[in-house]
Protein backbone atom coordinates (compact mmCIF):
# COMPACT_ATOMS: atom_id res chain seq x y z
CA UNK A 1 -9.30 10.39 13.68
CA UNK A 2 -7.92 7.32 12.37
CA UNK A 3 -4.48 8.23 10.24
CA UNK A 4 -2.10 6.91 12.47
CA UNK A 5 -4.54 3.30 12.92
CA UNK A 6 -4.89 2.87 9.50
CA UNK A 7 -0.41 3.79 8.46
CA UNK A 8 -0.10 1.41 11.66
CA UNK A 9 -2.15 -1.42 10.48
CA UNK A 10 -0.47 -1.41 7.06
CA UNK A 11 2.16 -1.58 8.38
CA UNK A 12 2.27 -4.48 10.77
CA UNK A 13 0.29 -6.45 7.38
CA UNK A 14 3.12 -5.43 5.01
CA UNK A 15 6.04 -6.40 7.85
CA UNK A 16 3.65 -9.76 8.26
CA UNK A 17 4.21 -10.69 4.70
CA UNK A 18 7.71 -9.95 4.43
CA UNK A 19 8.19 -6.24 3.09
CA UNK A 20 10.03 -3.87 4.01
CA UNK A 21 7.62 -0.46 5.35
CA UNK A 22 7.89 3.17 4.41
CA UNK A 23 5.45 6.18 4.05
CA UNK A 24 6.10 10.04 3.51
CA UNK A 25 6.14 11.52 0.43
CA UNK A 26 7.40 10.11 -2.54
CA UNK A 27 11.00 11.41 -2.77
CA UNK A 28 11.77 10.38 0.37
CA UNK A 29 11.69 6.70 -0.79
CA UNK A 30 14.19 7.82 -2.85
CA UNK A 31 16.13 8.37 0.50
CA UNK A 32 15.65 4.95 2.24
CA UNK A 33 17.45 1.68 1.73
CA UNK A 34 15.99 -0.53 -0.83
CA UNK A 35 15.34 -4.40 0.03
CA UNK A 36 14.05 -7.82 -1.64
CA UNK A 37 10.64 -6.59 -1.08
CA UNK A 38 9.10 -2.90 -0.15
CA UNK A 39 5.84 -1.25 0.42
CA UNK A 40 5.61 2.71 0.23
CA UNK A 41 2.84 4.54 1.63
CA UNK A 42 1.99 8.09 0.52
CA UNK A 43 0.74 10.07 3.26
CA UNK A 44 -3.50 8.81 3.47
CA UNK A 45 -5.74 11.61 1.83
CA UNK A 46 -8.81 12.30 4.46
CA UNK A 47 -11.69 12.67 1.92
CA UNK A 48 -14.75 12.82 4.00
CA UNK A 49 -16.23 13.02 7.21
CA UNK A 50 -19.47 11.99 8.44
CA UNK A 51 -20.13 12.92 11.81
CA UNK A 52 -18.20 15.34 14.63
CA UNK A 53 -17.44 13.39 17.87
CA UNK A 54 -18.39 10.04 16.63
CA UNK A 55 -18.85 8.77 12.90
CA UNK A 56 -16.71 7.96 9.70
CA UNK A 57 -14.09 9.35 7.72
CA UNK A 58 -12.84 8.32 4.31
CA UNK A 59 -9.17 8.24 3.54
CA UNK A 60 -7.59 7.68 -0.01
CA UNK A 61 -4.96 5.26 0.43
CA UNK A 62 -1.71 5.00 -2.12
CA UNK A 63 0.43 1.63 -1.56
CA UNK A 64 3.74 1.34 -4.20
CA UNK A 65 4.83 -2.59 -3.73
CA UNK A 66 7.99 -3.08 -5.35
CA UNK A 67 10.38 -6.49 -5.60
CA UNK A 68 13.81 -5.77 -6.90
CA UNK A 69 15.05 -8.07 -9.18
CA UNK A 70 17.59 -6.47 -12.07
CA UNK A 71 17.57 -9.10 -14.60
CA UNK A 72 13.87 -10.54 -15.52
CA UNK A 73 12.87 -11.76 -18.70
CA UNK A 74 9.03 -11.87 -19.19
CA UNK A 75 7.90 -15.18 -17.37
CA UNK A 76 9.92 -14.10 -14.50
CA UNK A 77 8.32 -10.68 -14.41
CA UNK A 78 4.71 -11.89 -14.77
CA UNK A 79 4.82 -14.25 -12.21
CA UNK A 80 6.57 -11.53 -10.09
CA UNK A 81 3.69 -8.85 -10.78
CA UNK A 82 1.36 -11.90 -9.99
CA UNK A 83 2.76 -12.57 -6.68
CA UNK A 84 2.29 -8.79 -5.88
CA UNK A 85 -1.29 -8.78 -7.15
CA UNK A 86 -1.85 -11.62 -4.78
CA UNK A 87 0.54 -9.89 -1.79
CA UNK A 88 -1.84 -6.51 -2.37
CA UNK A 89 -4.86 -7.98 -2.41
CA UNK A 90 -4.00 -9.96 0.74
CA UNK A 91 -3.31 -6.79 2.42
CA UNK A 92 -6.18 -4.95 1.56
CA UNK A 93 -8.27 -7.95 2.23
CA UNK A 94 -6.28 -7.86 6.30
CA UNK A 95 -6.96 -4.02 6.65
CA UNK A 96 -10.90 -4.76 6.18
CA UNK A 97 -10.59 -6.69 9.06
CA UNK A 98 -9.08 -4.34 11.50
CA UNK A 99 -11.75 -3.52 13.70
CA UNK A 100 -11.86 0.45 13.26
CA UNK A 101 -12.25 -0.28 9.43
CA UNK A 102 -15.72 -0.34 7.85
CA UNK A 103 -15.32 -0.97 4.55
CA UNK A 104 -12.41 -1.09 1.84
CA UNK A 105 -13.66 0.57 -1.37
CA UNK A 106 -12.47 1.65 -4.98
CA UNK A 107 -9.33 -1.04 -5.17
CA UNK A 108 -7.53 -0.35 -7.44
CA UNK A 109 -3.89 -2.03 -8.88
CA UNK A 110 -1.72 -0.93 -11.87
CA UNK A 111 1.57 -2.47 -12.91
CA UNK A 112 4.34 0.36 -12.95
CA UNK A 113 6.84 1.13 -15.32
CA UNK A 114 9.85 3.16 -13.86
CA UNK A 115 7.73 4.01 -10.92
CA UNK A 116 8.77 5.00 -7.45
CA UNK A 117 11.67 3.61 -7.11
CA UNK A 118 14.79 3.58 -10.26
CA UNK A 119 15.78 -0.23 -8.66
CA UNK A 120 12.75 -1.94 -8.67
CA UNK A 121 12.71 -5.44 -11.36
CA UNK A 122 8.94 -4.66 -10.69
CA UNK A 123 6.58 -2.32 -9.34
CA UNK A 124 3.06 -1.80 -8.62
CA UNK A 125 0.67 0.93 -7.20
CA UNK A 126 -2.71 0.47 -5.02
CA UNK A 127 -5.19 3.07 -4.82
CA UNK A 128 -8.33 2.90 -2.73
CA UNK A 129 -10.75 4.14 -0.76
CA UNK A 130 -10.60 3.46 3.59
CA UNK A 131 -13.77 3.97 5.25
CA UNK A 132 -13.33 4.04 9.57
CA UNK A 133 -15.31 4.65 12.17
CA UNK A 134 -14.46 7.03 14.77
């Protein structure tokens, strides 16, 4: 269906905006080489399907954005988290567009605390809901 489109797509967006891609499972971001700026995406969840040769299917998407900075104090880090908000939103916003994407649902963002990955200054993780048409 449209697993590979939609990992593709985020990943041209994220590389557009300056972060570093992943996706697998968690630990292996463990395994790759951290940058300024990353975006790890859990494997897409297929939730639904409407239809057999032609129709939609729903995937549940997981996005961990991380900047690392070691030393923040809390201006720094709020205006960091902003900027990721804004980076998240912007790439959610992109993947609407993509032609094979009806509709972006269920967004959700949470700031992280000791998340996915031990280095990250700051860390947050997007959940929603990817509806395409096949």
């Amino acid at each position: 269906m449209n697993n590979k489109k939609t990992v593709d797509a985020m990943s041209r967006i994220c590389h557009r905006l300056g972060y570093r891609f992943g996706t697998g499972a968690a630990h292996r971001a463990l395994c790759e080489k951290g940058s300024e700026a990353s975006a790890w995406l859990l494997p897409p969840t297929l939730r639904m399907v409407e239809g057999r040769r032609h129709g939609r299917a729903t995937y549940s998407l997981t996005l961990y954005i991380s900047r690392r900075r070691l030393r923040l104090d809390a201006t720094e880090a709020a205006s960091l988290v902003d900027g990721m908000y804004d980076d998240a939103l912007t790439m959610f916003s992109e993947l609407s567009q993509e032609s094979f994407v009806a509709l972006v649902d269920s967004l959700k963002i949470e700031t992280k605390n000791g998340g996915l990955r031990p280095d990250a200054g700051a860390e947050i993780a997007v959940t929603a809901n990817v509806e395409t048409i096949f």
